[in-house]
Protein backbone atom coordinates (compact mmCIF):
# COMPACT_ATOMS: atom_id res chain seq x y z
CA UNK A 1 0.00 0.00 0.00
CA UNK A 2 2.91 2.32 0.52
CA UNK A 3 4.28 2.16 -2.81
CA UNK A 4 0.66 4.14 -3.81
CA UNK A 5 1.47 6.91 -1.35
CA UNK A 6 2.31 10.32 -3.27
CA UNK A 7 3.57 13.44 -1.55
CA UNK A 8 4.45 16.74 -2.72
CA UNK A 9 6.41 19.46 -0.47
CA UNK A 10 6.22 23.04 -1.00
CA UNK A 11 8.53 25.01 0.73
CA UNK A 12 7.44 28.51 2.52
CA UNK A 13 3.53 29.51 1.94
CA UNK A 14 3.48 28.69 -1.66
CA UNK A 15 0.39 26.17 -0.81
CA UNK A 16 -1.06 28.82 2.04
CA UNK A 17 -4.91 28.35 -0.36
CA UNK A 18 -4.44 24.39 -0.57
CA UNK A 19 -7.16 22.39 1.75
CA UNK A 20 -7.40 18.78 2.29
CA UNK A 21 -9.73 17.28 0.06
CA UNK A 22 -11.14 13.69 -0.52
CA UNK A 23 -8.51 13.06 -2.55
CA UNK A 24 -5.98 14.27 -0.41
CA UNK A 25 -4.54 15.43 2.98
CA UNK A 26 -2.70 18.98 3.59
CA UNK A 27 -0.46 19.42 6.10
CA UNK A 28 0.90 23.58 6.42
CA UNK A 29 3.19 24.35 8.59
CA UNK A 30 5.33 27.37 9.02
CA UNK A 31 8.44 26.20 7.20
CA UNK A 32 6.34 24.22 4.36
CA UNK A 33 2.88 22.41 2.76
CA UNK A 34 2.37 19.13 2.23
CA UNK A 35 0.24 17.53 0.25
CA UNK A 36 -0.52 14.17 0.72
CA UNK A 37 -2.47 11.59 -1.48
CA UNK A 38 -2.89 7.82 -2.69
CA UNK A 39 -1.76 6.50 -6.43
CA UNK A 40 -1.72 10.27 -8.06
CA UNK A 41 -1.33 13.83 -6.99
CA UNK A 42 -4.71 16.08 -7.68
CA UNK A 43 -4.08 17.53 -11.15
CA UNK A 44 -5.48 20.93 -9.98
CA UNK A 45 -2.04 21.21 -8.03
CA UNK A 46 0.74 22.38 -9.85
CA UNK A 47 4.27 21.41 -8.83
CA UNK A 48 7.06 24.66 -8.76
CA UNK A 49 10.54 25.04 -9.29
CA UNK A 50 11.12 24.81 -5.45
CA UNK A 51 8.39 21.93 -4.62
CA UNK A 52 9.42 18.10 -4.22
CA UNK A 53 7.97 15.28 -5.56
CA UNK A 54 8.20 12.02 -3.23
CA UNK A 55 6.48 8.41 -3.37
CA UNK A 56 6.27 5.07 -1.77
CA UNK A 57 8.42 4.78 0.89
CA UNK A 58 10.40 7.55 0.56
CA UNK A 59 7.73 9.67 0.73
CA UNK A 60 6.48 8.15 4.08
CA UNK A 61 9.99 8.38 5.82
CA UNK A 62 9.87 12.33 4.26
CA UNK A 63 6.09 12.19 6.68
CA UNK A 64 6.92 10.66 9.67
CA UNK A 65 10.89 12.54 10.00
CA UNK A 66 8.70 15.72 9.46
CA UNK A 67 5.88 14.60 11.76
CA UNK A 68 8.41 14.02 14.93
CA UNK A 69 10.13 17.57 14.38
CA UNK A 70 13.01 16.21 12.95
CA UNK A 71 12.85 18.23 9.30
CA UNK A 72 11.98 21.29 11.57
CA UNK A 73 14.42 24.35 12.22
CA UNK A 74 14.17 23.34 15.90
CA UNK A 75 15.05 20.03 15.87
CA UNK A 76 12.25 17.54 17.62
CA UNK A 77 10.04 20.22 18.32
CA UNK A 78 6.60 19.23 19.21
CA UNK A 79 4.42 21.28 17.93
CA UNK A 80 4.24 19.79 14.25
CA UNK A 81 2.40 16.70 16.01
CA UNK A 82 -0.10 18.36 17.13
CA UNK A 83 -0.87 20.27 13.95
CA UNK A 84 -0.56 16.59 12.19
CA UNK A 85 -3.52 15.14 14.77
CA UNK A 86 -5.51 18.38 14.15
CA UNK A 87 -5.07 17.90 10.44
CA UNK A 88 -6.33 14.09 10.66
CA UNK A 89 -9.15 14.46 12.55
CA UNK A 90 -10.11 17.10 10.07
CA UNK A 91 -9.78 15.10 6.94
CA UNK A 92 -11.18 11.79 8.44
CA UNK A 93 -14.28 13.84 8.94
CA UNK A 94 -14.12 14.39 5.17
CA UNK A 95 -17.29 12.78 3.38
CA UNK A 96 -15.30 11.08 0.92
CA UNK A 97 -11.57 10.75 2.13
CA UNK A 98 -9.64 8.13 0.56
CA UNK A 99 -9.64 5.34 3.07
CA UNK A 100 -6.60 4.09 1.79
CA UNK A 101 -4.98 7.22 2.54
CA UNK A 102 -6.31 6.61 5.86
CA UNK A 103 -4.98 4.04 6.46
CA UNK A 104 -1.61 5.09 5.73
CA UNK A 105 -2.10 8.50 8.11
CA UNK A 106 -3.38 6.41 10.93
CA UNK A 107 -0.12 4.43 10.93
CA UNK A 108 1.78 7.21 10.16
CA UNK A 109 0.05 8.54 13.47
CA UNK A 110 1.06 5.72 15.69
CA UNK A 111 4.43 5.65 14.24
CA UNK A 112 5.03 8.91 15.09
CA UNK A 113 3.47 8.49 18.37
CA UNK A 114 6.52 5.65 18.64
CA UNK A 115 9.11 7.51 17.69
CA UNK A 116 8.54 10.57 20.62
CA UNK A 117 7.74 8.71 22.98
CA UNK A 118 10.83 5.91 22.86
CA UNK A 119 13.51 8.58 21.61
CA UNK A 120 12.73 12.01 21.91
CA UNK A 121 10.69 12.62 24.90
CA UNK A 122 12.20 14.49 27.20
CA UNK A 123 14.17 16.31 25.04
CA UNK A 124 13.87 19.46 26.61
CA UNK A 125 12.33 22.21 25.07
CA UNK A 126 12.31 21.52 21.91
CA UNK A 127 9.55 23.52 20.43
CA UNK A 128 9.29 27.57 19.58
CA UNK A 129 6.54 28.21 22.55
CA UNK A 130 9.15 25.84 24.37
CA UNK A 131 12.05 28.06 23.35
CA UNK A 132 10.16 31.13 23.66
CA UNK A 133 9.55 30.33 27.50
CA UNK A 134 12.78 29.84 28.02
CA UNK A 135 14.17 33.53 26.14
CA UNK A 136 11.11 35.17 28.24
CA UNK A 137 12.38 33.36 31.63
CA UNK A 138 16.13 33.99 30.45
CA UNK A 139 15.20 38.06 30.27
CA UNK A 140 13.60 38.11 33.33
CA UNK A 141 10.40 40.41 31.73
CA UNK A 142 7.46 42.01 33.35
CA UNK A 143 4.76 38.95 34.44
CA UNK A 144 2.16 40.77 31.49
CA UNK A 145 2.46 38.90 28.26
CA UNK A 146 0.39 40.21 24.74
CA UNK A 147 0.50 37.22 22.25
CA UNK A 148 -1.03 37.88 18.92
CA UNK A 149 -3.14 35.50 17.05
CA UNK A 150 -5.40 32.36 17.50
CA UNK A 151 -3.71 29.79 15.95
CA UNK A 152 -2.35 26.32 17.11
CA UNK A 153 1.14 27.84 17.99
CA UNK A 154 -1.11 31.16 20.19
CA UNK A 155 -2.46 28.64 21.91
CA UNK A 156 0.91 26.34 22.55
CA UNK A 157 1.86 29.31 24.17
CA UNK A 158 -0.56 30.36 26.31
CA UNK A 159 -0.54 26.74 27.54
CA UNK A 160 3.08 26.63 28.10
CA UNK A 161 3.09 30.86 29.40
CA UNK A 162 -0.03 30.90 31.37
CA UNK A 163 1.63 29.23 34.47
CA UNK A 164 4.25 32.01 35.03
CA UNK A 165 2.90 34.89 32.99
CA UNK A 166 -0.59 37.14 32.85
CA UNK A 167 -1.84 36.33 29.03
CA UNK A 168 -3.64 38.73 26.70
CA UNK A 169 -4.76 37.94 23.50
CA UNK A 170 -5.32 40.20 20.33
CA UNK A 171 -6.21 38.05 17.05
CA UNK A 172 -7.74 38.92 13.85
CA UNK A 173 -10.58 36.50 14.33
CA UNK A 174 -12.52 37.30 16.82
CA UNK A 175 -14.47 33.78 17.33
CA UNK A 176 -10.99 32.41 17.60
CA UNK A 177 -10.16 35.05 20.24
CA UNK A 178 -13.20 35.16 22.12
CA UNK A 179 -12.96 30.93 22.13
CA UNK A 180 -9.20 31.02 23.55
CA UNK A 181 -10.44 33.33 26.08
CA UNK A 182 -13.07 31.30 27.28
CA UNK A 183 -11.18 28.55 27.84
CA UNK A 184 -7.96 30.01 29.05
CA UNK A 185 -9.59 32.95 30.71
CA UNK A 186 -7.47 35.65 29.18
CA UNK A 187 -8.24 39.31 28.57
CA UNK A 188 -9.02 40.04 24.53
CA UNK A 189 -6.78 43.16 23.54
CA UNK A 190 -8.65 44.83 19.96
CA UNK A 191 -6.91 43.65 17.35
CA UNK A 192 -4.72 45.87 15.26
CA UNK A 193 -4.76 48.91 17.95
CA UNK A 194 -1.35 49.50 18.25
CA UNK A 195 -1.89 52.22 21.45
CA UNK A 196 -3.33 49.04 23.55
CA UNK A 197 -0.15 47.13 23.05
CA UNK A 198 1.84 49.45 23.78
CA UNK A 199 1.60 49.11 27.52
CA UNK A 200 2.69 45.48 27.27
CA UNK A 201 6.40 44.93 28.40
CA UNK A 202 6.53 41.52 26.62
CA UNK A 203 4.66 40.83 22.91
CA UNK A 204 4.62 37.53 21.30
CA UNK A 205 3.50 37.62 17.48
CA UNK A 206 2.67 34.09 16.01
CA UNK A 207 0.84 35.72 12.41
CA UNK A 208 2.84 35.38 9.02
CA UNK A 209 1.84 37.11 6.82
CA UNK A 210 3.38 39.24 3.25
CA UNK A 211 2.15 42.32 4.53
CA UNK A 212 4.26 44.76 7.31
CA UNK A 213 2.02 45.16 10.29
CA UNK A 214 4.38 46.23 12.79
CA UNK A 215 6.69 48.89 11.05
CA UNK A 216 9.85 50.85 12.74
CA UNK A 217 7.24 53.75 13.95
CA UNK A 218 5.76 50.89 15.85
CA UNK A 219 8.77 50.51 18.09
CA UNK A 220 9.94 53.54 18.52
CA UNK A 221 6.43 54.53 19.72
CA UNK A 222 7.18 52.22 22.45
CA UNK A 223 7.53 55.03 25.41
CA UNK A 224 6.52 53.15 28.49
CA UNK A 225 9.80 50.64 28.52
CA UNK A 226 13.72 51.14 27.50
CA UNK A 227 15.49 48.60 25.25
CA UNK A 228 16.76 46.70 28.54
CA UNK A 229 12.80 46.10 29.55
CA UNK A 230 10.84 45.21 26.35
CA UNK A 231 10.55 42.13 24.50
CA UNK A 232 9.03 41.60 20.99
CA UNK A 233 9.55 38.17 19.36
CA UNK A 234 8.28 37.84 15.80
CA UNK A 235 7.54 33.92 15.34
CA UNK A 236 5.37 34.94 12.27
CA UNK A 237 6.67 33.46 8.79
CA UNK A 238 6.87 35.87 6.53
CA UNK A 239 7.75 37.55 8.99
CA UNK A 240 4.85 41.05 9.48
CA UNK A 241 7.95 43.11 10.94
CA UNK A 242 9.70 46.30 9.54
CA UNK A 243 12.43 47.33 11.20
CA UNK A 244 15.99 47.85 12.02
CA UNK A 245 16.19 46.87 15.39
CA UNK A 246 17.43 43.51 17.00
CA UNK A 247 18.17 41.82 19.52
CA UNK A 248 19.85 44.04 21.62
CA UNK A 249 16.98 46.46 21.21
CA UNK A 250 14.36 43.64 22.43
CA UNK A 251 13.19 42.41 19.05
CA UNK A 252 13.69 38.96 18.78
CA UNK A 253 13.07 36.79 14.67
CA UNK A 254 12.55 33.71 14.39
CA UNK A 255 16.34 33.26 13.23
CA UNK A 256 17.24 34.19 16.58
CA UNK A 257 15.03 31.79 18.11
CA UNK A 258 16.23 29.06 16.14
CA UNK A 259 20.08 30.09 16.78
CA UNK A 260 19.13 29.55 20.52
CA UNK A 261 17.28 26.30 19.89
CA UNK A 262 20.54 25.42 17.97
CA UNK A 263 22.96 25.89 21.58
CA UNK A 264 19.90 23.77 23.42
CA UNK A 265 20.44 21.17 20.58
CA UNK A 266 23.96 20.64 21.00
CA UNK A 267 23.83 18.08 23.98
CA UNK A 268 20.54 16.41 21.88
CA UNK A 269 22.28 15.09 18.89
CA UNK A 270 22.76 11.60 20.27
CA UNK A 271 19.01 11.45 20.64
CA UNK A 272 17.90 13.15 17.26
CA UNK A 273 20.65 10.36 15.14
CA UNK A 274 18.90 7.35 17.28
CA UNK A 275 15.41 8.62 16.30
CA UNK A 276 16.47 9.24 12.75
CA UNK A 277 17.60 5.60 12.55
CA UNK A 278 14.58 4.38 13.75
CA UNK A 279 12.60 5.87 11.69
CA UNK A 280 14.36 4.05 8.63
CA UNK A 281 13.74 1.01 10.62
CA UNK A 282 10.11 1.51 10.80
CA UNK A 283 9.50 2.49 7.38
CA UNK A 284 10.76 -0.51 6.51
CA UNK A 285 8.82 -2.44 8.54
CA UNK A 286 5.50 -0.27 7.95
CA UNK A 287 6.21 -1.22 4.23
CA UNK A 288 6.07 -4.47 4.44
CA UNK A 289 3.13 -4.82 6.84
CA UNK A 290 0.74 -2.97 5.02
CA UNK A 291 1.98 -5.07 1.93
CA UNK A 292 1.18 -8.13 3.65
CA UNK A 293 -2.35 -6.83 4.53
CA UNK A 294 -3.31 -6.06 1.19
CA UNK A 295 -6.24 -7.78 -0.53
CA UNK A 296 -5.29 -10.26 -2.91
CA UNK A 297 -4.56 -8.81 -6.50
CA UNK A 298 -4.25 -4.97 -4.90
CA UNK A 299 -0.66 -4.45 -6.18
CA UNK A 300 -2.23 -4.81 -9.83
CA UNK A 301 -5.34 -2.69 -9.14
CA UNK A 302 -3.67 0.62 -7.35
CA UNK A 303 -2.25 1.54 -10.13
CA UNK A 304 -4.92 1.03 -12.93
């Protein structure tokens, strides 16, 4: 059955309009899209100069290394399985999903599940809401924290922040919002008014986007708190920021976030190399298991 299994990877946002369908699954991340499907990819997708083509078993070994973090920036991060469960409850709901495809996801689930869980749990923090505690607990910031958006990675944070930290929320959709803030019982900042952030010592953006929505007159309207006492970290891709300042002026990119994840990976790599090897393992063995559970005369019928 894995031999059927087609994938194609688009790096960035290229496939930011691309949904799951029937006929196949979408997985978007921040770093890429992929698109997922059984025997052929949907012709209504056209393949770039930048995208990849994978099948068979290469293309579940590109699914489950990406699925346990391990194709991520921050090595082992987290977060991507979570998006990956969200994602296959979605399309499983789908009134005419391809139940081979399925199949193949639901293994791909527990395999993943297997690969965390014997050699990467525990890791540490491997994750950005993970990494981003640890910069925000590193600086030593006021306890009031603005994050900015609804998404899965908003609310990784205000899971992982909410302990230590008073949460606000400010997010372009307000049902989001108002659901986060329900649940979490957080404060709801209006979106987009820049004079109600400003009193926030600490601001977390999660929102990519190609458009600038926090530009250098942004920061240096910043009054209430000197370089030494403000934090802004941009974990948007594209990143919505405009502006000179850096690090040392409190405004933290996502390529400083992964530079720090980078030090906390240093004493990992033992850990990421054993998972890696397991996962060839596994493929392996996932390949021939689902071969063996095929219906008699399905290797000449997948392909017709």
């Amino acid at each position: 059955m894995i031999e059927g299994l087609k994938l194609l990877h688009l790096p960035g946002h290229i496939g930011d309009n691309i949904v799951s369908q029937g006929n196949c699954f979408v997985l978007q991340t921040c770093q890429r899209t992929l698109i997922v499907s059984f025997n052929q990819l949907p012709s209504h997708i056209e393949p770039t100069t930048d995208s990849e083509i994978y099948s068979g078993k290469s293309a579940y070994q590109f699914l489950l290394e990406t699925v346990t973090g391990l194709k991520s920036r921050l090595q082992g991060e987290c977060e991507i399985m979570g998006q990956f469960k969200t994602g296959h409850q979605h399309y499983r709901q789908l009134p005419h999903s391809n139940s081979h495809l399925l199949t193949i996801l639901e293994k791909l689930f527990k395999d993943a599940k297997h690969i965390r869980h014997h050699y990467l749990h525990g890791i540490g923090q491997q994750s950005y809401a993970g990494i981003t505690r640890r910069l925000l607990d590193q600086k030593e910031r006021g306890k009031k924290v603005l994050i900015l958006g609804s998404g899965s990675l908003a609310r990784d944070l205000i899971k992982v922040l909410s302990k230590r930290y008073q949460i606000s929320l400010s997010a372009r959709n307000q049902f989001a919002a108002t659901e986060l803030a329900k649940q979490f019982k957080i404060d709801i900042i209006p979106w987009g008014d820049h004079h109600h952030y400003h009193p926030f010592s600490t601001i977390i953006n999660t929102i990519g986007a190609e458009t600038i929505l926090f530009d250098h007159q942004f920061f240096c309207g910043w009054p209430k708190f000197d370089f030494s006492n403000r934090l802004f970290v941009d974990l948007g891709s594209p990143s919505v920021l405009e502006t000179p300042y850096g690090k040392e002026e409190g405004v933290w990119r996502l390529e400083d976030l992964f530079q720090l994840g980078e030090t906390l990976n240093q004493q990992k790599r033992d850990q990421l190399n054993k998972a890696m090897s397991a996962i060839e393992q596994l493929v392996d063995q996932r390949r021939l298991s689902l071969s063996i559970n095929l219906p008699f005369g399905w290797e000449e019928l997948q392909f017709a």
